[in-house]
N, C-alpha and C. Protein backbone atom coordinates (compact mmCIF):
# COMPACT_ATOMS: atom_id res chain seq x y z
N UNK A 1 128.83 211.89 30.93
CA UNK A 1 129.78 212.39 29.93
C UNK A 1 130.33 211.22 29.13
N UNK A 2 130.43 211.38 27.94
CA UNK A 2 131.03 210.59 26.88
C UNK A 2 132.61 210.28 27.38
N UNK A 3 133.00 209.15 27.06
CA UNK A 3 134.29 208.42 27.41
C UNK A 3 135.06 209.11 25.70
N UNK A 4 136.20 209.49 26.14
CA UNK A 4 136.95 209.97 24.38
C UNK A 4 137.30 208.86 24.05
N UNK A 5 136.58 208.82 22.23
CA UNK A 5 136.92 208.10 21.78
C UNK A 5 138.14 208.28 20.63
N UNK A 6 138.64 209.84 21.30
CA UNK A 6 139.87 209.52 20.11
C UNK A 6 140.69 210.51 20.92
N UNK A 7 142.04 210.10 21.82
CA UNK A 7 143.30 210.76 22.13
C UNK A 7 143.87 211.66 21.32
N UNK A 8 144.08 212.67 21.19
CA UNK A 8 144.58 213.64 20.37
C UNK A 8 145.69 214.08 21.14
N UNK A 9 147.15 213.90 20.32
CA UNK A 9 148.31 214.13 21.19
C UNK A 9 149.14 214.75 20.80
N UNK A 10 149.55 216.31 21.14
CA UNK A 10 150.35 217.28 19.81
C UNK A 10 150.89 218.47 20.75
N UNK A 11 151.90 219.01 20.92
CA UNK A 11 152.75 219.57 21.21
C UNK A 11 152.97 221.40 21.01
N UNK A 12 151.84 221.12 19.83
CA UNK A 12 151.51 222.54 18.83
C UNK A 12 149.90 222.71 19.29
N UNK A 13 149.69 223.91 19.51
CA UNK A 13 148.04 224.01 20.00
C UNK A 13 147.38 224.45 18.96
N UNK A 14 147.92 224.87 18.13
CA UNK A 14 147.00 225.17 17.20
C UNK A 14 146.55 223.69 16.14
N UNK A 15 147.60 223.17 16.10
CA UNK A 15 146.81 221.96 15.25
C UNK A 15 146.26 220.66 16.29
N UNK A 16 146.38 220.79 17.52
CA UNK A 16 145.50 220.61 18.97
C UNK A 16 144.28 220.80 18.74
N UNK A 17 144.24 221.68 18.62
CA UNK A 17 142.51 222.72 18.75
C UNK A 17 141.83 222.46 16.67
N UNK A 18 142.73 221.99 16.18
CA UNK A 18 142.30 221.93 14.71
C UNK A 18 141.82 220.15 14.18
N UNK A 19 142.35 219.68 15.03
CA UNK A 19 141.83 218.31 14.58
C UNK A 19 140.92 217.99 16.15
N UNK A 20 140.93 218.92 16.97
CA UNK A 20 140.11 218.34 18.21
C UNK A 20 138.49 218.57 17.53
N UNK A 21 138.33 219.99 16.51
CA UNK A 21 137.35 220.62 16.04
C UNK A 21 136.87 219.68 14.84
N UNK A 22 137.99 219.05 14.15
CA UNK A 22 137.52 217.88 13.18
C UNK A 22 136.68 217.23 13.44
N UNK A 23 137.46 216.44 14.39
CA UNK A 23 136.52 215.23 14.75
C UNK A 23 135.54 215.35 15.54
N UNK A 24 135.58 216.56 16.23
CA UNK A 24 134.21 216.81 16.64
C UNK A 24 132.99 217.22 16.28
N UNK A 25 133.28 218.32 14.75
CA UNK A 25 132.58 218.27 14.05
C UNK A 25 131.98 216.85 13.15
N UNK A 26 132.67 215.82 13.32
CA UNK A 26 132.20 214.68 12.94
C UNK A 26 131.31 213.99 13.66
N UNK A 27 131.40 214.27 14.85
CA UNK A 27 130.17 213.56 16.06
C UNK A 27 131.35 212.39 16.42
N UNK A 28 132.58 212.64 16.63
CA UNK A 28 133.23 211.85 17.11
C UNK A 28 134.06 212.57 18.89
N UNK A 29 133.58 211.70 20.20
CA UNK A 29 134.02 212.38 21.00
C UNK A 29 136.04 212.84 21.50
N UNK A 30 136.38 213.55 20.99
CA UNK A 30 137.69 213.94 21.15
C UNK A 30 138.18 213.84 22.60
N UNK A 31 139.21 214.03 22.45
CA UNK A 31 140.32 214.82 24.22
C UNK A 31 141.16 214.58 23.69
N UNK A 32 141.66 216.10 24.11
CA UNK A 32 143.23 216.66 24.13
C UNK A 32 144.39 216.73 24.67
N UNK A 33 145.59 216.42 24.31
CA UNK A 33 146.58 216.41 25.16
C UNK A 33 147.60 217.22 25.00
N UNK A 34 148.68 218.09 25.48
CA UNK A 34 149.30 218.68 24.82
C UNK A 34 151.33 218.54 24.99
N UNK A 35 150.80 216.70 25.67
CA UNK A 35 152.08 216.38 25.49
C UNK A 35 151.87 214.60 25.89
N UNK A 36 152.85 214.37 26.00
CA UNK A 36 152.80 212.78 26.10
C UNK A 36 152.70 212.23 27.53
N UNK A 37 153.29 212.96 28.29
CA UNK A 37 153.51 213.00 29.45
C UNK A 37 152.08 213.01 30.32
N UNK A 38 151.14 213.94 30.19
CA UNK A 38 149.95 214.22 30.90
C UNK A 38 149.08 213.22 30.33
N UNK A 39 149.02 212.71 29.30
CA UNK A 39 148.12 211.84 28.44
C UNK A 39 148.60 210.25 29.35
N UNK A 40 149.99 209.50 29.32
CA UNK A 40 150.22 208.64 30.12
C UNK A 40 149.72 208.83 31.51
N UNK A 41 149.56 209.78 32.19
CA UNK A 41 149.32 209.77 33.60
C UNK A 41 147.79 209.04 33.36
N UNK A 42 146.97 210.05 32.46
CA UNK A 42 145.45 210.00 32.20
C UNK A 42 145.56 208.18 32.08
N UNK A 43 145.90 207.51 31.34
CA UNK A 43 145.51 206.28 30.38
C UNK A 43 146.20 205.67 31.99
N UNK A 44 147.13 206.04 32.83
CA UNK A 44 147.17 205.13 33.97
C UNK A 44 146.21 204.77 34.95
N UNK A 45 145.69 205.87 35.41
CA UNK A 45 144.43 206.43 36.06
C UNK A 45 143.01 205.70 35.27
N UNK A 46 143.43 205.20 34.45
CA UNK A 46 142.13 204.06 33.94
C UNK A 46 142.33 202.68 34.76
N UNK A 47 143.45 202.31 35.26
CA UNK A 47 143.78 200.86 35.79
C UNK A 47 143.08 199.78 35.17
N UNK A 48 143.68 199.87 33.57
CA UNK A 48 142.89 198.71 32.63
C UNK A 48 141.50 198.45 32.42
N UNK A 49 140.96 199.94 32.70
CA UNK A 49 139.44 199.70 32.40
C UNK A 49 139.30 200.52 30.86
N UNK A 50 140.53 199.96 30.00
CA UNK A 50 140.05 200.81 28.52
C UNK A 50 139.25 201.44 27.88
N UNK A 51 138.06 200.41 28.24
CA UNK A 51 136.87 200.77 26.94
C UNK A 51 137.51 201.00 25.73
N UNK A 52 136.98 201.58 24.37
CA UNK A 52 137.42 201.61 22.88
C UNK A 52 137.98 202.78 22.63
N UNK A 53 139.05 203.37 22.47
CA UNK A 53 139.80 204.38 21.98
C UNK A 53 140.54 204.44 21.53
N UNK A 54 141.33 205.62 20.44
CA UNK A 54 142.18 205.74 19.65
C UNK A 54 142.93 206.57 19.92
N UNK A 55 144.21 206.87 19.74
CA UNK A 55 145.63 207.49 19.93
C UNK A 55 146.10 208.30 18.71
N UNK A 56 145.71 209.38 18.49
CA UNK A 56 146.59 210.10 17.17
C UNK A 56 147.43 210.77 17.96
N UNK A 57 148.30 210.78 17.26
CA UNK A 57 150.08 211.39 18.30
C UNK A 57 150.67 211.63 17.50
N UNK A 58 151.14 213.00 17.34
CA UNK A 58 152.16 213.80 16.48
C UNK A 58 153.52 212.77 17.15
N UNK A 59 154.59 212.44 15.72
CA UNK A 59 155.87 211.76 15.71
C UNK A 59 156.82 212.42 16.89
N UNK A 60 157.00 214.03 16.86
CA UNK A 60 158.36 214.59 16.82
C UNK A 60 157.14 215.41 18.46
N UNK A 61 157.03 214.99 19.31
CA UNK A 61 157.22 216.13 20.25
C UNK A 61 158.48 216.26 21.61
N UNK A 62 158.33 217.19 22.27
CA UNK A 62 159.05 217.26 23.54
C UNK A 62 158.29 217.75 24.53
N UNK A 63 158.73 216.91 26.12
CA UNK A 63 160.07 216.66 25.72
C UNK A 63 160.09 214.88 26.00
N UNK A 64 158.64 214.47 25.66
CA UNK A 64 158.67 212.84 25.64
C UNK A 64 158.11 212.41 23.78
N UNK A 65 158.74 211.81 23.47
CA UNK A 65 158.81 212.26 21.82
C UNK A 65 157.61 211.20 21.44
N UNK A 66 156.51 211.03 20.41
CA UNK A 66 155.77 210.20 20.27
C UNK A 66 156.29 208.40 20.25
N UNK A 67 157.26 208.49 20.17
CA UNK A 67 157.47 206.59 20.13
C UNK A 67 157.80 206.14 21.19
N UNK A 68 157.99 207.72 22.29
CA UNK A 68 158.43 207.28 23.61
C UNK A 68 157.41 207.02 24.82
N UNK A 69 156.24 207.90 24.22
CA UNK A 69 155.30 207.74 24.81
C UNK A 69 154.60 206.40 23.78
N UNK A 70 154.35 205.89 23.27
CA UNK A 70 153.75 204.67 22.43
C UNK A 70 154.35 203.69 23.42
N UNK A 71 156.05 203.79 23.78
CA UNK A 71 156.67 202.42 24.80
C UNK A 71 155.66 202.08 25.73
N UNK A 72 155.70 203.33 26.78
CA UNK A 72 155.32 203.56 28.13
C UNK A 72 153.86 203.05 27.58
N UNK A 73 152.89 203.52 26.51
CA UNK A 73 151.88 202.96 26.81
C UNK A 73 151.32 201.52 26.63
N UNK A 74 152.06 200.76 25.62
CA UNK A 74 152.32 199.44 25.23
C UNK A 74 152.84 198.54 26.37
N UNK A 75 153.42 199.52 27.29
CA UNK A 75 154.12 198.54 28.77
C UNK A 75 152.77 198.44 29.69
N UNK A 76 151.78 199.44 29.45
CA UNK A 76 150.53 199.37 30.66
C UNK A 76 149.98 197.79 29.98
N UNK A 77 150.00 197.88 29.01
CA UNK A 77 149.23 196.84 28.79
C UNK A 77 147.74 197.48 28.13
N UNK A 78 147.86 198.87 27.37
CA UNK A 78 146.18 199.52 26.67
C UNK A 78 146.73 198.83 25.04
N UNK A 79 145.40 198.33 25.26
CA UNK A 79 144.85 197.57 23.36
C UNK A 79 144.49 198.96 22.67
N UNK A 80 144.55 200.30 23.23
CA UNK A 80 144.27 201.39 21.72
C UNK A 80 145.18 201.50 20.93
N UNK A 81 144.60 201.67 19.65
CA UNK A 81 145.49 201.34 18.62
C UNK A 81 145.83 202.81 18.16
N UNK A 82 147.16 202.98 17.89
CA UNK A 82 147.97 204.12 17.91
C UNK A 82 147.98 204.54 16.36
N UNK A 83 148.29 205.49 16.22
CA UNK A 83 147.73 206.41 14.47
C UNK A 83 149.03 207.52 14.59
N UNK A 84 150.44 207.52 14.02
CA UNK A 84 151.28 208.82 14.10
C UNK A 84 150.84 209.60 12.97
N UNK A 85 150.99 211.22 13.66
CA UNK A 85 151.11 212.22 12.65
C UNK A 85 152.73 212.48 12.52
N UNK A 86 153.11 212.12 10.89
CA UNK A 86 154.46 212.39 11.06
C UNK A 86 154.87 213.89 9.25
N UNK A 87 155.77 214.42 9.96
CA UNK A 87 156.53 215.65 8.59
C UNK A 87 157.63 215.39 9.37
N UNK A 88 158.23 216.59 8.79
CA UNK A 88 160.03 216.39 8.64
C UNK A 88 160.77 215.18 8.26
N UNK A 89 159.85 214.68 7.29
CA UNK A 89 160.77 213.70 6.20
C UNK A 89 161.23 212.61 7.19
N UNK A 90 159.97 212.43 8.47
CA UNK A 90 160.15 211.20 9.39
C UNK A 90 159.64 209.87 9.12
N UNK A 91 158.91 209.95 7.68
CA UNK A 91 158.38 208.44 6.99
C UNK A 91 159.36 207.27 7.87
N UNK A 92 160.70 207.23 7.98
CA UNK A 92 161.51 206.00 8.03
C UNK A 92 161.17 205.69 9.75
N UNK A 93 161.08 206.91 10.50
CA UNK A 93 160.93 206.31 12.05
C UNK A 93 159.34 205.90 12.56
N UNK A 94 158.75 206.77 11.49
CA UNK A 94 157.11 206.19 11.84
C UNK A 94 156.29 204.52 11.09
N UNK A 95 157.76 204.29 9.85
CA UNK A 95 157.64 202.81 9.57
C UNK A 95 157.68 202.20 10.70
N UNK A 96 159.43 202.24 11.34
CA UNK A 96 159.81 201.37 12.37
C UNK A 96 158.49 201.65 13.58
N UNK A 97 157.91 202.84 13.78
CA UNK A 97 156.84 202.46 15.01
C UNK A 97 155.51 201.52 14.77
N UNK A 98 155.46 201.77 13.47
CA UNK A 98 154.00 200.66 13.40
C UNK A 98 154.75 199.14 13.07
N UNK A 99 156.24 198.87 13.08
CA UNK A 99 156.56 197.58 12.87
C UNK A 99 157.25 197.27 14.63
N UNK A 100 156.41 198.23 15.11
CA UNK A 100 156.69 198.10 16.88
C UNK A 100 155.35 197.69 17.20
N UNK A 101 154.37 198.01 16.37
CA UNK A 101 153.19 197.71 17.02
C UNK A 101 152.15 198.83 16.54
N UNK A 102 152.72 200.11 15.94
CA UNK A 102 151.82 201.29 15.69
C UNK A 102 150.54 200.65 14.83
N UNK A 103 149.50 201.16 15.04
CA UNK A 103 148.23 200.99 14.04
C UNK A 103 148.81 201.55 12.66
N UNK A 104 149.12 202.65 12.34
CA UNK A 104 149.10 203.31 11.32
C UNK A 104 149.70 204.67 11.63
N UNK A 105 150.46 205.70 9.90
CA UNK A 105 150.92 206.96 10.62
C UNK A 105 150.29 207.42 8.70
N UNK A 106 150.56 208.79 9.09
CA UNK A 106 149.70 210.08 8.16
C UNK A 106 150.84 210.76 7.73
N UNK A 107 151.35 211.34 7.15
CA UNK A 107 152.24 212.17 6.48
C UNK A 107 151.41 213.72 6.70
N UNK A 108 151.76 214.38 7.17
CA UNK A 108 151.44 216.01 6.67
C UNK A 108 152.03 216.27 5.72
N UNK A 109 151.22 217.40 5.20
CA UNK A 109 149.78 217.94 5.21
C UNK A 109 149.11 216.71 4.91
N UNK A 110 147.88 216.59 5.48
CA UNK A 110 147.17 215.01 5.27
C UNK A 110 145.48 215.98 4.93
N UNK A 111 144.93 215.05 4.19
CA UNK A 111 143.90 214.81 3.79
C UNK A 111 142.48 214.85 5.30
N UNK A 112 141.50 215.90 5.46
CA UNK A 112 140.66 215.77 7.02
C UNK A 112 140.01 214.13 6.34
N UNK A 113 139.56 213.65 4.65
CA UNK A 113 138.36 212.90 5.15
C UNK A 113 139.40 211.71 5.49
N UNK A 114 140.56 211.72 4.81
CA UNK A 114 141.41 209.99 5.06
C UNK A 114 141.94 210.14 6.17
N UNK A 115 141.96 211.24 7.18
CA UNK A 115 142.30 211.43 8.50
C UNK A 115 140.92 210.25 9.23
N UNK A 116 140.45 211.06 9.41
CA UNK A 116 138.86 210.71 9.96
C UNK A 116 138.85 209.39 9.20
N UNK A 117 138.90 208.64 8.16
CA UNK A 117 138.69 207.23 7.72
C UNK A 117 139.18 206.39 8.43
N UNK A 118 140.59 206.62 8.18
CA UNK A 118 141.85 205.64 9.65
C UNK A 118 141.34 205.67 10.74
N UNK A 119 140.59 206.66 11.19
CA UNK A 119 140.82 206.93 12.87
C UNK A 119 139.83 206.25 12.83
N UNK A 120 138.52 205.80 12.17
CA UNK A 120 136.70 205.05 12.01
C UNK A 120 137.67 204.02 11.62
N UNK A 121 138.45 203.31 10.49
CA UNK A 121 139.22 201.52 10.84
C UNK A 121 139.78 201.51 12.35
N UNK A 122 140.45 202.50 12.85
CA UNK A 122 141.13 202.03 13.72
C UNK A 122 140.17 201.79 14.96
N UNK A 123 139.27 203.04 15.06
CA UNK A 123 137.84 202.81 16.39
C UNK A 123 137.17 201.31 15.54
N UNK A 124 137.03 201.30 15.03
CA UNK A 124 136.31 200.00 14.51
C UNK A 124 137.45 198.80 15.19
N UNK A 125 138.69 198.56 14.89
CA UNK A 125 139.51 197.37 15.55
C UNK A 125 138.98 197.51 16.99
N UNK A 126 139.33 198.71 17.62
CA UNK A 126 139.61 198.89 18.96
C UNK A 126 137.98 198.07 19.40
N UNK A 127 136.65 198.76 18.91
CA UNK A 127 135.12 197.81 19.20
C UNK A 127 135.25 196.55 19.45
N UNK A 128 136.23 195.87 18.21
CA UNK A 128 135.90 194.92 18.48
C UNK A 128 136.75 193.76 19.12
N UNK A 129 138.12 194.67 19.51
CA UNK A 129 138.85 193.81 20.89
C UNK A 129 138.02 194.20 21.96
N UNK A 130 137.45 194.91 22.47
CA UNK A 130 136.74 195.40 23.61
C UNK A 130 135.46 194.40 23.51
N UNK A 131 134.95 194.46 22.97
CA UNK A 131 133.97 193.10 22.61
C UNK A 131 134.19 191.76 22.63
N UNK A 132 134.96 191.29 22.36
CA UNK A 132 136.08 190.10 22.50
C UNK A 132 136.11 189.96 23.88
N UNK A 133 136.73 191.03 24.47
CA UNK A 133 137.29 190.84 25.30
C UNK A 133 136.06 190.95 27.21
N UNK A 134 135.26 191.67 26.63
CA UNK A 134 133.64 191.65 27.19
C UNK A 134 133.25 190.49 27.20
N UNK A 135 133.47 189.37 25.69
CA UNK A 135 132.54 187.92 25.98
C UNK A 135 133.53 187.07 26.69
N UNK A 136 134.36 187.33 26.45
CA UNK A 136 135.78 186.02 27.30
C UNK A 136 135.25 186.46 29.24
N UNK A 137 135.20 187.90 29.66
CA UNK A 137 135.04 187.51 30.91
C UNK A 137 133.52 187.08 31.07
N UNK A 138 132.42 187.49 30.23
CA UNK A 138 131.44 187.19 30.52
C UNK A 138 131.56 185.36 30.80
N UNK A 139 132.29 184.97 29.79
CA UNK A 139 132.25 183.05 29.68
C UNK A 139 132.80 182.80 31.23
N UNK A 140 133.67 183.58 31.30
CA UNK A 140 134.79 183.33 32.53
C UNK A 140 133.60 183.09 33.91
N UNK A 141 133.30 184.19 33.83
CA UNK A 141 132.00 184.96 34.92
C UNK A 141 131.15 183.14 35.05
N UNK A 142 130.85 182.42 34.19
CA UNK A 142 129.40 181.89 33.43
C UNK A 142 130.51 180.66 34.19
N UNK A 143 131.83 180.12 33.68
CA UNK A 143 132.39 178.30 34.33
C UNK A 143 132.43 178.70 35.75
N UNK A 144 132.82 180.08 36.66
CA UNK A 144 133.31 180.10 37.57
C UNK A 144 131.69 179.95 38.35
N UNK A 145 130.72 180.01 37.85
CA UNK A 145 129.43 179.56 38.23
C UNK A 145 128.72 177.99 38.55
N UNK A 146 129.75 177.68 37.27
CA UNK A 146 129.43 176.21 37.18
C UNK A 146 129.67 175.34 38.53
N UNK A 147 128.61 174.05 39.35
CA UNK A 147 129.46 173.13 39.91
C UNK A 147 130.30 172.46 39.52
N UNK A 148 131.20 171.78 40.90
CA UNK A 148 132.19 170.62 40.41
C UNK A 148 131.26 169.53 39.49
N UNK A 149 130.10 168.99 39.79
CA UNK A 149 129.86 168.20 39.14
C UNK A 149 129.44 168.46 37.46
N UNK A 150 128.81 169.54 37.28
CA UNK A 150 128.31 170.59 36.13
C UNK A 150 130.02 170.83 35.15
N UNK A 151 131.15 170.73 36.03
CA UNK A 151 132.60 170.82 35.28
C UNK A 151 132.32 169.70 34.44
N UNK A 152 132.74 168.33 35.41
CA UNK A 152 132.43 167.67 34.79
C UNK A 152 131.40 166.71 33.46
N UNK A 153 130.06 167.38 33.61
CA UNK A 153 129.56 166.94 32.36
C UNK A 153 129.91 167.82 31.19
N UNK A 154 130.17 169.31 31.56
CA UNK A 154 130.76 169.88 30.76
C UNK A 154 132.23 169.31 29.56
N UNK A 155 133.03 168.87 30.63
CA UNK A 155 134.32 168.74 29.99
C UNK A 155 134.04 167.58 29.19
N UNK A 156 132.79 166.71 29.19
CA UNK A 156 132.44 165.19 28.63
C UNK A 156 131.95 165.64 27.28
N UNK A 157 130.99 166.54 27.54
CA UNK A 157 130.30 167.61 26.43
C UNK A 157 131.17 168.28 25.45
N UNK A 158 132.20 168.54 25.66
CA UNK A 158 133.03 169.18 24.82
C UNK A 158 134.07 168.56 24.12
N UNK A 159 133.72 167.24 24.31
CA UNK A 159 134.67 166.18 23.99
C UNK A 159 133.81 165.33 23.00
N UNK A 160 132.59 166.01 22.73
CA UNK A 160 131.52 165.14 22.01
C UNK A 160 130.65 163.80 22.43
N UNK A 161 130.67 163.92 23.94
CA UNK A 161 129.95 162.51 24.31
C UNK A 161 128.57 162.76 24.16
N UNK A 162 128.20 161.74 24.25
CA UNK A 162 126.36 161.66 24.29
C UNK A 162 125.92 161.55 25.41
N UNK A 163 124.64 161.85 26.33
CA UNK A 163 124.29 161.55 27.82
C UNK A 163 124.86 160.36 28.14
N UNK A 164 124.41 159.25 27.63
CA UNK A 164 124.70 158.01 27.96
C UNK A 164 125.72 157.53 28.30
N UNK A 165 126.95 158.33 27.36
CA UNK A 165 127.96 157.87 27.25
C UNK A 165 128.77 158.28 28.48
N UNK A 166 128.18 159.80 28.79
CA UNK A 166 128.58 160.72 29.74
C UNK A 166 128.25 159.82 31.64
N UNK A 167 126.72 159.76 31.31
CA UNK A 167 126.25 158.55 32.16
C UNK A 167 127.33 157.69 33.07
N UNK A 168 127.93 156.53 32.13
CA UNK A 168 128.54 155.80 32.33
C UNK A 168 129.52 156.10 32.94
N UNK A 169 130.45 157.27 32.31
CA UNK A 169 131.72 157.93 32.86
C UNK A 169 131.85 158.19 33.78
N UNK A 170 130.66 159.07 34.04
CA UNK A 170 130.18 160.20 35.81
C UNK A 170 129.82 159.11 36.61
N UNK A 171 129.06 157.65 36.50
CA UNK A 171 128.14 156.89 37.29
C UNK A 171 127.37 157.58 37.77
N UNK A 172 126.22 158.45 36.98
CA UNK A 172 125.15 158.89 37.54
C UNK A 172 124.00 158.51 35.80
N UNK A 173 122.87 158.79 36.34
CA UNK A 173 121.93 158.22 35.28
C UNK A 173 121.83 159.31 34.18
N UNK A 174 121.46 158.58 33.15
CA UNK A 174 121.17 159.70 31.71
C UNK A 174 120.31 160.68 32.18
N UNK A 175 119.04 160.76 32.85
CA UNK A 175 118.47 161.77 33.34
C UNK A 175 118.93 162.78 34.14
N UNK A 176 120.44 162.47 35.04
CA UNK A 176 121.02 163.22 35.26
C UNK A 176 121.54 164.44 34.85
N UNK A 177 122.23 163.71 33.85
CA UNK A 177 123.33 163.81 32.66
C UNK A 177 122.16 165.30 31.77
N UNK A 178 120.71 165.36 32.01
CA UNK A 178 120.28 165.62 31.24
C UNK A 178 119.78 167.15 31.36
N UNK A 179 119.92 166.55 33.08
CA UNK A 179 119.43 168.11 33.91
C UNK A 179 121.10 168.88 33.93
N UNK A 180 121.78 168.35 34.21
CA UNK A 180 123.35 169.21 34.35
C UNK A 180 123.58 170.01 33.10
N UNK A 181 123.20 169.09 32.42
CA UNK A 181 123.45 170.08 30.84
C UNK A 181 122.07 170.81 30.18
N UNK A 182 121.52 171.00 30.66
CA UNK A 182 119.87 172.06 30.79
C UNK A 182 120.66 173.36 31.62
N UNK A 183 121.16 172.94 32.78
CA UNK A 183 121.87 174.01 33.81
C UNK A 183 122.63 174.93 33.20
N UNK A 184 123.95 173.61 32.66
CA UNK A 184 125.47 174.38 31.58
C UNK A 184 125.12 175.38 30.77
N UNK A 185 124.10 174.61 29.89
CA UNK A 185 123.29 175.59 28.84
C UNK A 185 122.72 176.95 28.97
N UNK A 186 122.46 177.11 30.57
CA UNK A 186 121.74 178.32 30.59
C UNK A 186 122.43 179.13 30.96
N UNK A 187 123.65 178.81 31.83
CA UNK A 187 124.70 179.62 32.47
C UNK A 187 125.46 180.55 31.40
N UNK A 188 125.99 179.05 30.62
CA UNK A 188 126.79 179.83 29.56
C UNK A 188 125.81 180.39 28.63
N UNK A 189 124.71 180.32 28.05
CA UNK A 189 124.28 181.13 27.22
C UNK A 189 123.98 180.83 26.07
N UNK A 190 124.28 179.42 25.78
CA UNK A 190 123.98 178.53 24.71
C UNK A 190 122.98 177.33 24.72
N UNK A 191 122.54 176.92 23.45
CA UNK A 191 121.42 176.19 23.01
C UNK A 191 122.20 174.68 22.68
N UNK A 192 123.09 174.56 22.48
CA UNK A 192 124.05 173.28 21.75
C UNK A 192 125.28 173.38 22.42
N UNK A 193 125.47 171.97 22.41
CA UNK A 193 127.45 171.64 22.77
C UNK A 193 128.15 172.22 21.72
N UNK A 194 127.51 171.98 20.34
CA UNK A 194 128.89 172.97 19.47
C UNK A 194 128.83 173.98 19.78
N UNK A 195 127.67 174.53 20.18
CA UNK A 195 128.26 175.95 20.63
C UNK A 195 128.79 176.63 21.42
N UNK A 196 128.70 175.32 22.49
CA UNK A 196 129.27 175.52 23.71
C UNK A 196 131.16 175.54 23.59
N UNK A 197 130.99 174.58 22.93
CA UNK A 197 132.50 174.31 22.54
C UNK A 197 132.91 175.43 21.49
N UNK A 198 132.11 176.15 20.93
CA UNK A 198 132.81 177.13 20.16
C UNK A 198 133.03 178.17 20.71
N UNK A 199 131.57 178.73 21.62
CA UNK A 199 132.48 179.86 22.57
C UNK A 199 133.74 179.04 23.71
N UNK A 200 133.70 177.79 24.00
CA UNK A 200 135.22 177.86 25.20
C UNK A 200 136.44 177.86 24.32
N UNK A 201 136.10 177.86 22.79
CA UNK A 201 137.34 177.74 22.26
C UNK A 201 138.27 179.26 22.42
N UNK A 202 137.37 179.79 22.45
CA UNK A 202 137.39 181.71 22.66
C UNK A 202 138.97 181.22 23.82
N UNK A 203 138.73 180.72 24.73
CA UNK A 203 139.32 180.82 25.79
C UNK A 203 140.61 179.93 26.08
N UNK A 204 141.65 180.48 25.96
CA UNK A 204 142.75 179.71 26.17
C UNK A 204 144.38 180.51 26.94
N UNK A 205 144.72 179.76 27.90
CA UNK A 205 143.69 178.04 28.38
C UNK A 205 142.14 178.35 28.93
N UNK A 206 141.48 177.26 29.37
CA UNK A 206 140.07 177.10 29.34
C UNK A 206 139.82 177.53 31.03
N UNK A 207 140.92 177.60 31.86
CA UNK A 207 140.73 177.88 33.16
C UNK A 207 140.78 176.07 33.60
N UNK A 208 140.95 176.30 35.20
CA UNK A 208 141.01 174.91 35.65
C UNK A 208 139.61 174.39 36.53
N UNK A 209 139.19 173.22 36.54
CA UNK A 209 137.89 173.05 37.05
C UNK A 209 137.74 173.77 38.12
């Protein structure tokens, strides 16, 4: 079964069942919620295994109101990026939620294709923290592989030394120097020290040897 890629969170079932049918008619996988309350339990019951999803959440429900549920979910610590549906002339509280952190909010009556546009920018951000965040443990996965001695030519490597130079430092021979970093290279996944050094820049701090 498909993981939902878009939270649908509304208080009213009929416009529940009307944008669940949207986006599904779009080939986008939906789930429904029909309050804030049951939706937080759900997103706990992940224990930070996110994957990419999006949050549309009516402003005004009860009896946990949309910015109250946005707290609680911003405290788990989920990167989905949140989208309010707001009417009753709530423009001013759905500013203050996206200057809390909200992705974005919609005014009703709203537009289905600029509905569906936001929600494809916002699944598009969410890809590509989840991706991000996929290569940082993969790197992680790749030093915690590395030997103590393999740290070390590493950390020489990223500092721009040359074998030789590295050589001298370690007191072991350039041919050494030559196989350790043949090793580094394959672990982490790279062809070059700049590149090596460009993915650890990904990472900060860099972890300790």
């Amino acid at each position: 079964m498909k993981r939902p890629e878009i939270h649908i969170i509304d208080d009213d079932p009929d416009i529940l069942d009307g944008l669940a049918w949207l986006f599904d008619s779009r080939g986008y996988a939906p789930a429904t919620w029909s309050g804030g309350e049951p939706f937080l339990q759900a997103a706990r019951a992940l224990a930070g295994d996110w994957g990419a999803s999006v949050v549309l959440m009516d402003l005004r429900m009860a009896p946990l109101t949309g910015p109250a549920t946005f707290e609680q979910l911003k405290a788990m610590g989920c990167p989905w990026p949140v989208l309010f549906l707001t009417g009753h002339g709530d423009v001013s509280m759905a500013v203050a939620a996206v200057k809390n952190g909200a992705w974005d909010f919609l005014e009703k009556p709203f537009q289905d294709n600029e509905l569906v546009n936001r929600v494809a920018q916002a699944l598009a951000a969410a890809s590509a923290v989840q991706d991000g965040d996929s290569e940082a443990r993969r790197l992680r996965q790749a030093l915690a592989l590395l030997s103590p001695r393999e740290r070390e030519v590493l950390d020489e490597l990223i500092r721009g030394h040359y074998n030789k130079t590295i050589a001298e430092h370690l007191g072991i021979t350039a041919r050494t120097v030559e196989f350790h970093r043949a090793n580094i290279f394959e672990k982490m996944g790279v062809s070059s020290a700049i590149e090596l050094a460009h993915q650890l820049g990904r990472l900060q701090p860099m972890g300790s040897p």
